[in-house]
Protein backbone atom coordinates (compact mmCIF):
# COMPACT_ATOMS: atom_id res chain seq x y z
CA UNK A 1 7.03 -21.75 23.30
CA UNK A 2 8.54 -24.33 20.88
CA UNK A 3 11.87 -23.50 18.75
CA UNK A 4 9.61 -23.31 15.76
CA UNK A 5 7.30 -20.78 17.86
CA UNK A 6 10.16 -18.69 18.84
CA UNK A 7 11.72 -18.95 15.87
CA UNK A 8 8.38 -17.46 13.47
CA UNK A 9 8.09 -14.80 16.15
CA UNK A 10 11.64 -13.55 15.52
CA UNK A 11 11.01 -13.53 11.86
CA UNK A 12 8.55 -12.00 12.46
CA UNK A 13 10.19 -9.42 14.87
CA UNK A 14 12.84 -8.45 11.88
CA UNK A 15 10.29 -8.01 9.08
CA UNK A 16 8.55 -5.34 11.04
CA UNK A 17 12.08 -3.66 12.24
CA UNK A 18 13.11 -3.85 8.26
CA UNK A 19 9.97 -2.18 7.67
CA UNK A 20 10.34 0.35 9.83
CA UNK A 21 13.77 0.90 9.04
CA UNK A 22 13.82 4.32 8.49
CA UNK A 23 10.40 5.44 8.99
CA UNK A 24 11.27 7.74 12.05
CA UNK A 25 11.77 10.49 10.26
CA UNK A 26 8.88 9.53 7.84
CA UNK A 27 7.53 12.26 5.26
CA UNK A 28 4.16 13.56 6.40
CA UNK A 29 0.60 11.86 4.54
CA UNK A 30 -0.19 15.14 3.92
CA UNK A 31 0.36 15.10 0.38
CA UNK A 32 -1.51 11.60 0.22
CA UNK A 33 -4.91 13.01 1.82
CA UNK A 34 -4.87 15.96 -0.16
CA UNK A 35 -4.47 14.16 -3.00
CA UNK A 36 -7.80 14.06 -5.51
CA UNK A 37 -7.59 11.22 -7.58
CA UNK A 38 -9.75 8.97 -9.76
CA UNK A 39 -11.30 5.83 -9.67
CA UNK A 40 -11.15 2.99 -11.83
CA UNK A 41 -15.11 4.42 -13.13
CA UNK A 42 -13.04 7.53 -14.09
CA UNK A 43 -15.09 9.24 -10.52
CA UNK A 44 -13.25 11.84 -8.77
CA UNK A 45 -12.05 11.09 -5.00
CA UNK A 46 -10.69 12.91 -2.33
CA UNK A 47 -8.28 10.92 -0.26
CA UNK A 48 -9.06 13.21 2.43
CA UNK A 49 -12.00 10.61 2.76
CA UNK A 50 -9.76 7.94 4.17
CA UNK A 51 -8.32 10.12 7.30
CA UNK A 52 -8.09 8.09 10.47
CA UNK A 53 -8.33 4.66 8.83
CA UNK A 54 -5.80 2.30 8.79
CA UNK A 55 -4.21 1.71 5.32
CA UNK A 56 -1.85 -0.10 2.90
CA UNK A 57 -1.38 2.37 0.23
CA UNK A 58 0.50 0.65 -2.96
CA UNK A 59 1.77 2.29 -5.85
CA UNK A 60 2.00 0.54 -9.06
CA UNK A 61 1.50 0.15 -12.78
CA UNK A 62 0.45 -2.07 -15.38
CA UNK A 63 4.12 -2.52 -17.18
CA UNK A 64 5.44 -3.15 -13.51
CA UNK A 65 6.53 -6.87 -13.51
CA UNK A 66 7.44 -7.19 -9.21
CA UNK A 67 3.82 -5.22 -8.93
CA UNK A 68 2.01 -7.94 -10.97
CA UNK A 69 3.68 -10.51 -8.85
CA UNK A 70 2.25 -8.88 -5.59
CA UNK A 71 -1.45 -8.08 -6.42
CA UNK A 72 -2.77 -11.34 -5.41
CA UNK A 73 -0.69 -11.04 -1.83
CA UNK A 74 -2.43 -7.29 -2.07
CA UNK A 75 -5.61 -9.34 -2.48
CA UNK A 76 -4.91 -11.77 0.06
CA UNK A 77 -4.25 -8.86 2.75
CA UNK A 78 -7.80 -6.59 2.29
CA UNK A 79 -9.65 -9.85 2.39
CA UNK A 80 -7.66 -11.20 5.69
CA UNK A 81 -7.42 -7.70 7.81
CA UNK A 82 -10.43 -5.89 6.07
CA UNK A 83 -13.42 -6.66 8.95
CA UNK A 84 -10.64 -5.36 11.13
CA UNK A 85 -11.11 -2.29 9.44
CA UNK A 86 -7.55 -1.82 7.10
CA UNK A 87 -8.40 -0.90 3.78
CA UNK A 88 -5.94 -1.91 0.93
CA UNK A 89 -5.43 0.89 -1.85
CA UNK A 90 -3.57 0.29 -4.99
CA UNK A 91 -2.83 3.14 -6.83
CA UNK A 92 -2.25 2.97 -10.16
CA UNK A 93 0.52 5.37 -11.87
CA UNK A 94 -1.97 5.59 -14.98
CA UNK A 95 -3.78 7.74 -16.98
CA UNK A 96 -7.02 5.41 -18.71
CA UNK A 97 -9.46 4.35 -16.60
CA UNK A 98 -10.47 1.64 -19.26
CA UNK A 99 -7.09 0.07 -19.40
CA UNK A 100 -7.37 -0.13 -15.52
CA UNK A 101 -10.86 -1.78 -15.97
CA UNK A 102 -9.35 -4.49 -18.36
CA UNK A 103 -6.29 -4.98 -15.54
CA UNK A 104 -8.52 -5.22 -12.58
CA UNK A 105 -10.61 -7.45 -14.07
CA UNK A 106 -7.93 -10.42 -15.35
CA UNK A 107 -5.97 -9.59 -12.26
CA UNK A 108 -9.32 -10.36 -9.85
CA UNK A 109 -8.12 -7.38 -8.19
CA UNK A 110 -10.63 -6.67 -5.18
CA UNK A 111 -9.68 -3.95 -3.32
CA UNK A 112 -9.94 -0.81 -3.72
CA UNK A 113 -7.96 0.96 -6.75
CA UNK A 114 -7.36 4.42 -8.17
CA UNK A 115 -5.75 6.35 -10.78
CA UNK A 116 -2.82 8.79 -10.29
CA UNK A 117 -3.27 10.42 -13.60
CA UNK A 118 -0.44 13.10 -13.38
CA UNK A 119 1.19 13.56 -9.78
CA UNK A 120 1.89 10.24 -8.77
CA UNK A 121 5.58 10.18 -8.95
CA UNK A 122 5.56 13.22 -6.82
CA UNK A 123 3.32 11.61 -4.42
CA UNK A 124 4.89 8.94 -3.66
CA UNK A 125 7.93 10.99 -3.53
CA UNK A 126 6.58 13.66 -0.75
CA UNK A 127 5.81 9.50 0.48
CA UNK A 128 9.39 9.08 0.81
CA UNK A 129 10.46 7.19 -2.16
CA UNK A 130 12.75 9.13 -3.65
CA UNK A 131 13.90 7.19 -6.19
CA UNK A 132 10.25 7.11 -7.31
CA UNK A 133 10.37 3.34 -8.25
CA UNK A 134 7.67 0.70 -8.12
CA UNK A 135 6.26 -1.19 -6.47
CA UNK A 136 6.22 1.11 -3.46
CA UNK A 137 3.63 0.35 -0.25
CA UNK A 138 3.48 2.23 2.92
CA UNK A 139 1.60 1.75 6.07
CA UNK A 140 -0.34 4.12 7.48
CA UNK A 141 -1.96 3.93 11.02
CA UNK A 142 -5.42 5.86 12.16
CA UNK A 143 -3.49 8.82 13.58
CA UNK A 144 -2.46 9.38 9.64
CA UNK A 145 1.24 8.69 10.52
CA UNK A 146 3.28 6.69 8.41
CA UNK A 147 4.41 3.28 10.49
CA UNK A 148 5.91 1.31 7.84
CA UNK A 149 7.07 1.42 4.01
CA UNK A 150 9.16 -0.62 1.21
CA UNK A 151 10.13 -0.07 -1.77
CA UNK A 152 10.07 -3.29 -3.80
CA UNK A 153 7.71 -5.51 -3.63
CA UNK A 154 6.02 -7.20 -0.33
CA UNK A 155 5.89 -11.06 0.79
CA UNK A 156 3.17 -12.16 2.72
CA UNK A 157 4.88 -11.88 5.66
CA UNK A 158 5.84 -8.10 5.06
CA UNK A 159 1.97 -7.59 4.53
CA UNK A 160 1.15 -8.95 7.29
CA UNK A 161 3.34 -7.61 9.53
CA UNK A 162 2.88 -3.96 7.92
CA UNK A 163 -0.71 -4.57 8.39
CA UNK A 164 -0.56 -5.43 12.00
CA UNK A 165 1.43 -2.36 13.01
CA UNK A 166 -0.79 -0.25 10.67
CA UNK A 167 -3.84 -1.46 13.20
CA UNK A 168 -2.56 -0.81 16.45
């Protein structure tokens, strides 16, 4: 292994222990898949749907400059780890379906995307972001377990290595 090598695998090594940082004692995703949202068609779903996938679950909103900046990394991640079977979910701390049309649309956004309506701060808060801020993404593997989570907004490497752990 080269210096280079060794060094891009310890990177690598401290982005995943940073985003696991604290995720021992993780809040249960029991609030998540019992959760009925909407989608962006203004459709009912149950997120009890999504139980034993692996998932990036992102909470954002429109007026949330660090989210804008990480929608096309968002982007980048379903298309890269989708066929592995990760599915990216944004999940939008909004109330009007056709506002989140117009967004999706001149943001190219591609994966998957649903409204909160009312409720979302809680979620994410029984999530364990207490602070309720945004952008907030957690990881969760196909036991339903949370492996990873960040408040702030993700780099690609964070992504990546949140999606890794997320598919093991």
């Amino acid at each position: 292994m080269t210096t280079q090598e060794s060094a891009l695998t310890l990177r690598r090594f401290f982005v995943v222990a940073l985003l696991l940082w604290g995720t021992a004692n993780a809040a249960s995703t029991d609030a998540l898949f019992a959760a009925k949202l909407v989608t962006s068609d203004d459709k009912p779903i149950a997120l009890e749907s999504l139980r034993g996938k692996p998932l990036i679950v992102n909470f954002w909103a429109r007026w949330c400059a660090p989210c804008r900046v990480e929608i096309p990394e968002l982007i980048k991640t379903q298309e890269k780890y989708g066929k592995r079977g990760l599915t990216v979910i944004g999940i939008g701390l909004e109330d009007k379906a056709e506002s989140v049309r117009d967004f999706m649309k001149a943001y190219e956004m591609s994966y998957t995307v649903l409204l909160a309506r009312t409720g979302g701060i809680e979620l994410m808060q029984a999530l364990g972001n207490t602070r309720a801020g945004l952008p907030f993404t957690v990881a969760i593997g196909a036991k339903g377990n949370i492996v990873a989570s960040k408040l702030g907004a993700m780099n690609r490497a964070e992504l990546d290595a949140a999606a890794e752990v997320a598919l093991k």
